[in-house]
N, C-alpha and C. Protein backbone atom coordinates (compact mmCIF):
# COMPACT_ATOMS: atom_id res chain seq x y z
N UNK A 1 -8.49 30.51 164.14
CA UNK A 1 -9.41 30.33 163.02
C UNK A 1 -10.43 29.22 163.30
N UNK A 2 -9.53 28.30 163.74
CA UNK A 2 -10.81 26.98 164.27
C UNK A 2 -12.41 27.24 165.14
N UNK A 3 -11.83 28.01 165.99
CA UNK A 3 -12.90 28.62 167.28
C UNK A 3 -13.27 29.45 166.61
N UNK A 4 -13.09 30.26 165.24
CA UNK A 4 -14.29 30.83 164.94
C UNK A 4 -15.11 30.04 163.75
N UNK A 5 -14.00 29.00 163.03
CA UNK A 5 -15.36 28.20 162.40
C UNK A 5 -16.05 27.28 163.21
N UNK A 6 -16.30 27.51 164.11
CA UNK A 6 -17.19 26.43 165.00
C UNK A 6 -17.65 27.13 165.20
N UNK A 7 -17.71 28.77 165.76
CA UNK A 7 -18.35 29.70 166.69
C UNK A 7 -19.82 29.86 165.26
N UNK A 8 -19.21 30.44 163.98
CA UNK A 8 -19.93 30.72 162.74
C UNK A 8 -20.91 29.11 162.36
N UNK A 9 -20.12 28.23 162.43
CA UNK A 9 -21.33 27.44 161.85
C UNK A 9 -22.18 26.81 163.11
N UNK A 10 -22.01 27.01 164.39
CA UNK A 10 -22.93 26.61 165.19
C UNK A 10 -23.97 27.93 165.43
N UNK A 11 -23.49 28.74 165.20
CA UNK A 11 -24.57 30.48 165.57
C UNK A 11 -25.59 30.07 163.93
N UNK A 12 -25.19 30.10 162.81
CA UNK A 12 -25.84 29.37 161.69
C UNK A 12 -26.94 28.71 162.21
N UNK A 13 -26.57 27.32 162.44
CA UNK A 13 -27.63 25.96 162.43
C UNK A 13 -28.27 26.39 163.74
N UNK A 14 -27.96 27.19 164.94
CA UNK A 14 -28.79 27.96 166.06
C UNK A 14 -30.22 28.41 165.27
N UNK A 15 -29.84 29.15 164.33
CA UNK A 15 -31.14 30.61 163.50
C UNK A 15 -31.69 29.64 162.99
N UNK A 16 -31.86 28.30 162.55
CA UNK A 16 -32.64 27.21 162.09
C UNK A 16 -33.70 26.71 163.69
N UNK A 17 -35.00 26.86 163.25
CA UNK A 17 -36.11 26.56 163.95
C UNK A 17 -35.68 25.31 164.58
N UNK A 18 -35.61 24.53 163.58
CA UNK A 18 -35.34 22.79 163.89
C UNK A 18 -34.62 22.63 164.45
N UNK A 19 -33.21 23.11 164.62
CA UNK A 19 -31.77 22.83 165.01
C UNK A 19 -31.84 23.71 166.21
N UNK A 20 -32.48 24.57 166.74
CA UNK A 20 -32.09 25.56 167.92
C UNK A 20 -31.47 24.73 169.09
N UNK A 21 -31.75 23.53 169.32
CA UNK A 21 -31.25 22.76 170.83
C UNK A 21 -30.37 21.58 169.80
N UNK A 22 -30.15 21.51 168.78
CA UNK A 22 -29.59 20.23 168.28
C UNK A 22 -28.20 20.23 169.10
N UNK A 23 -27.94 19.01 169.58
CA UNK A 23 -26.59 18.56 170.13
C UNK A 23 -25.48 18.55 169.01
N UNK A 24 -23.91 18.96 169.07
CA UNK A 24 -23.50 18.88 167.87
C UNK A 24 -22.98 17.24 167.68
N UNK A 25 -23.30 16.14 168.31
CA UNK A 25 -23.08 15.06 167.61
C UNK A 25 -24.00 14.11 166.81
N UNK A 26 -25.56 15.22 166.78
CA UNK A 26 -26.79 15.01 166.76
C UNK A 26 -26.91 14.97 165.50
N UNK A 27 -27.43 14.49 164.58
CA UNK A 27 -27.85 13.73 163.49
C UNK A 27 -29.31 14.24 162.87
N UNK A 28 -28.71 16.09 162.15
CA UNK A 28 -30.17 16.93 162.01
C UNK A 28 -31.09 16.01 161.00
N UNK A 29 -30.76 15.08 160.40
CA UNK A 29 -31.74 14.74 158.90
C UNK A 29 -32.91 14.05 160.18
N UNK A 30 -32.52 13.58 161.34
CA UNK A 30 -32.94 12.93 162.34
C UNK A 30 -34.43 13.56 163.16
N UNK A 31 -34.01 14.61 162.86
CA UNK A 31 -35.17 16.00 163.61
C UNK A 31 -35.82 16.55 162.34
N UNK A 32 -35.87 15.62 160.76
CA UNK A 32 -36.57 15.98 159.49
C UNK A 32 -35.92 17.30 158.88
N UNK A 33 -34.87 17.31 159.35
CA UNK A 33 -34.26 18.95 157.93
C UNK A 33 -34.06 18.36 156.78
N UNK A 34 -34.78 19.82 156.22
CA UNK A 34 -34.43 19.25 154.89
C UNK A 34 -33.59 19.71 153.95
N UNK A 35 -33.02 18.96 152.36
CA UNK A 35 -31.73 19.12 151.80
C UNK A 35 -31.69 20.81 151.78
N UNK A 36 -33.08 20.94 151.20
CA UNK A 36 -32.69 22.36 151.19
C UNK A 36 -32.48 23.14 152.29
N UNK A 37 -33.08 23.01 153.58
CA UNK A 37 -32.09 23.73 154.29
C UNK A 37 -30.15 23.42 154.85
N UNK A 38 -30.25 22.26 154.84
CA UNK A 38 -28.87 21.83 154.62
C UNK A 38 -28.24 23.28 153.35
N UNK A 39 -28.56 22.86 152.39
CA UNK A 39 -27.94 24.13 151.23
C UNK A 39 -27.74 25.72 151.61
N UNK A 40 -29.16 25.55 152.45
CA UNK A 40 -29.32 27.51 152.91
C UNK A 40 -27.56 27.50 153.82
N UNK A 41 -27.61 27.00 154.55
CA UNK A 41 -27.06 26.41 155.90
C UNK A 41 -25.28 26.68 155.09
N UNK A 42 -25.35 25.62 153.74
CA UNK A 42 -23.86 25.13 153.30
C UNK A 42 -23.72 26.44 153.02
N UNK A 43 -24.58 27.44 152.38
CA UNK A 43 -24.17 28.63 151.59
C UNK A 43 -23.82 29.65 152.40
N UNK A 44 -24.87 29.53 153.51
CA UNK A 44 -24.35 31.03 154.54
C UNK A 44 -23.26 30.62 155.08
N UNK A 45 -22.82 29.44 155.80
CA UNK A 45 -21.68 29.55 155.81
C UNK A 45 -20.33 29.73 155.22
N UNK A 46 -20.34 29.55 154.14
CA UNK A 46 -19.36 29.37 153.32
C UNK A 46 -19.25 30.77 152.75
N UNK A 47 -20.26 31.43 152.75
CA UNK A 47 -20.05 32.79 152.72
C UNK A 47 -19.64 34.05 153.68
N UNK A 48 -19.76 33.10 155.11
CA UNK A 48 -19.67 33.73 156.07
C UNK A 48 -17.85 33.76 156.39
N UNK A 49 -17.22 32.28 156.21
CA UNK A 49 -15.76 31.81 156.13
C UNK A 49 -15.08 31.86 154.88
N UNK A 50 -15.91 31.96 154.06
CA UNK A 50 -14.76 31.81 152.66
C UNK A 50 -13.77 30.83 152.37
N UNK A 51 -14.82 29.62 152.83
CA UNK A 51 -14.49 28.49 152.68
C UNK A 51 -15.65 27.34 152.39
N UNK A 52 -15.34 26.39 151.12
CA UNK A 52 -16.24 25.95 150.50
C UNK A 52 -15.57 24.34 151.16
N UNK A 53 -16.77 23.60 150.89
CA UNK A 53 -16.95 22.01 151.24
C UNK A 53 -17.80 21.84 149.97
N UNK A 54 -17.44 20.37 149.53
CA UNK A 54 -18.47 19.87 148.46
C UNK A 54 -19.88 19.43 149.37
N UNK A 55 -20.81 19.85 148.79
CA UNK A 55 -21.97 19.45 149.25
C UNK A 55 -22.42 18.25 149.61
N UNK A 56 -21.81 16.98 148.94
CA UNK A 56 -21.92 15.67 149.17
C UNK A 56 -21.17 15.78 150.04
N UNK A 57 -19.98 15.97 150.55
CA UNK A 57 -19.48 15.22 151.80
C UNK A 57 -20.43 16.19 152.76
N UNK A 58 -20.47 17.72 152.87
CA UNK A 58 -21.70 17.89 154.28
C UNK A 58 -22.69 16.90 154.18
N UNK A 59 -23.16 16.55 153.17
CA UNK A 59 -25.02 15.80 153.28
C UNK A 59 -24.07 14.36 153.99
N UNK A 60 -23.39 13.79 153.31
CA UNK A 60 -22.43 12.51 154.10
C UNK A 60 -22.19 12.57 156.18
N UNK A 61 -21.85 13.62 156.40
CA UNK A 61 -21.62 13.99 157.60
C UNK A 61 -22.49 14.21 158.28
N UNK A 62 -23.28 14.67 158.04
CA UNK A 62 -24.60 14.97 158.55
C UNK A 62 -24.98 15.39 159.96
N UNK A 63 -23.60 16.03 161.07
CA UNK A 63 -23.99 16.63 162.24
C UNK A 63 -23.02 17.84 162.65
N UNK A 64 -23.33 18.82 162.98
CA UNK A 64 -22.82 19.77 163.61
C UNK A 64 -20.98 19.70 163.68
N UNK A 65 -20.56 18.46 164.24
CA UNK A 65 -19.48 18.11 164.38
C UNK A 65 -18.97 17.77 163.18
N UNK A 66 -19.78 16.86 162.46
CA UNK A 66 -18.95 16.78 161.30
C UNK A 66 -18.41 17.78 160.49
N UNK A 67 -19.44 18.72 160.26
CA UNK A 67 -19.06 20.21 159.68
C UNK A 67 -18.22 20.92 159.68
N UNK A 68 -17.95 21.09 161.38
CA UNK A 68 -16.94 21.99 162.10
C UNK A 68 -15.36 21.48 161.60
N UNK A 69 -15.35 19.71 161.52
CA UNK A 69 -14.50 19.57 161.15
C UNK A 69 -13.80 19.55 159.71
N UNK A 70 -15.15 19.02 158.89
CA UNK A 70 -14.56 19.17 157.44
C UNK A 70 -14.47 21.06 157.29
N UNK A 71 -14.92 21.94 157.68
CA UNK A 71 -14.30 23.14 157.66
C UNK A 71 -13.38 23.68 157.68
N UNK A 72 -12.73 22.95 159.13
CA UNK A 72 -11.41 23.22 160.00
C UNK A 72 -10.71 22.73 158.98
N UNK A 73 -10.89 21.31 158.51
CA UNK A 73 -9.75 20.89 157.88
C UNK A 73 -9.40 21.18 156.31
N UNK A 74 -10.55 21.93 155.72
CA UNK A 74 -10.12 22.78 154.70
C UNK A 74 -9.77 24.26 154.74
N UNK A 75 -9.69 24.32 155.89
CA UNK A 75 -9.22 26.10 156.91
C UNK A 75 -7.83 25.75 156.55
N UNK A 76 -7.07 24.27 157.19
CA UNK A 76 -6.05 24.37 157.47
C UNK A 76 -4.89 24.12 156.06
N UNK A 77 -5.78 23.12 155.05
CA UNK A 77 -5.48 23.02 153.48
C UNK A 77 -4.78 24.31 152.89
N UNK A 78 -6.07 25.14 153.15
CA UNK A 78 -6.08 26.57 152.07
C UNK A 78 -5.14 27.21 152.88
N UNK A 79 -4.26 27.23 154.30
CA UNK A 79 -3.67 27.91 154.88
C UNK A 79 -1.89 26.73 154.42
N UNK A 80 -1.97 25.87 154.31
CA UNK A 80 -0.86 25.05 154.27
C UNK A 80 -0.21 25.84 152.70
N UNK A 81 -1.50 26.14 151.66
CA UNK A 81 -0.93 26.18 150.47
C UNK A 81 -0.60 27.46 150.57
N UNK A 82 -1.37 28.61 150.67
CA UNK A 82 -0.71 29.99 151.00
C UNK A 82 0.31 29.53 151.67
N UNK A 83 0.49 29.04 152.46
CA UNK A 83 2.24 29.51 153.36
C UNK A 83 2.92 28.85 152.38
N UNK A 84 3.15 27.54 151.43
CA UNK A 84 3.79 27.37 150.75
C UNK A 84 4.13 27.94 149.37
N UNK A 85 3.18 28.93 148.74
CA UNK A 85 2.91 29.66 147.83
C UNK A 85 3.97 30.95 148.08
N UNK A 86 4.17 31.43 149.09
CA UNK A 86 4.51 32.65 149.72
C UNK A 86 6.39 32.66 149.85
């Protein structure tokens, strides 16, 4: 699941003009993106994984890496509680 939320939100911020070469420890507000594309960005992904992040902590994080991880680590949340649900 991890390797594909990294695979999904780096192919994402790729289709962004601005971001096409961004490094993922790279710091997009840095290269002028703006909130609203941050939002386009929070939404397709989250629609793409079916997995939501509060918008303040992405705008907080603010690089490629950070993302991948607050993703992963609500990948692994929503998977801890299903298995305990079950």
């Amino acid at each position: 699941m991890e390797a594909n939320i990294r695979e999904t939100i780096i192919g994402l911020f790729r289709q962004k003009r601005q971001m096409k070469n961004l490094g993922e420890d790279e710091v997009f507000f840095d290269r002028g993106v703006s909130s609203l594309s941050i939002i386009e960005l929070q939404i397709g992904i989250e629609e793409a994984l079916g997995i939501t992040v509060p918008t303040s902590d992405l705008m907080r994080l603010g690089t490629m890496k950070g993302w991948i991880d607050a993703y992963s680590s609500r990948a692994r949340q929503r998977d801890t509680v299903s298995a305990a649900s079950a």
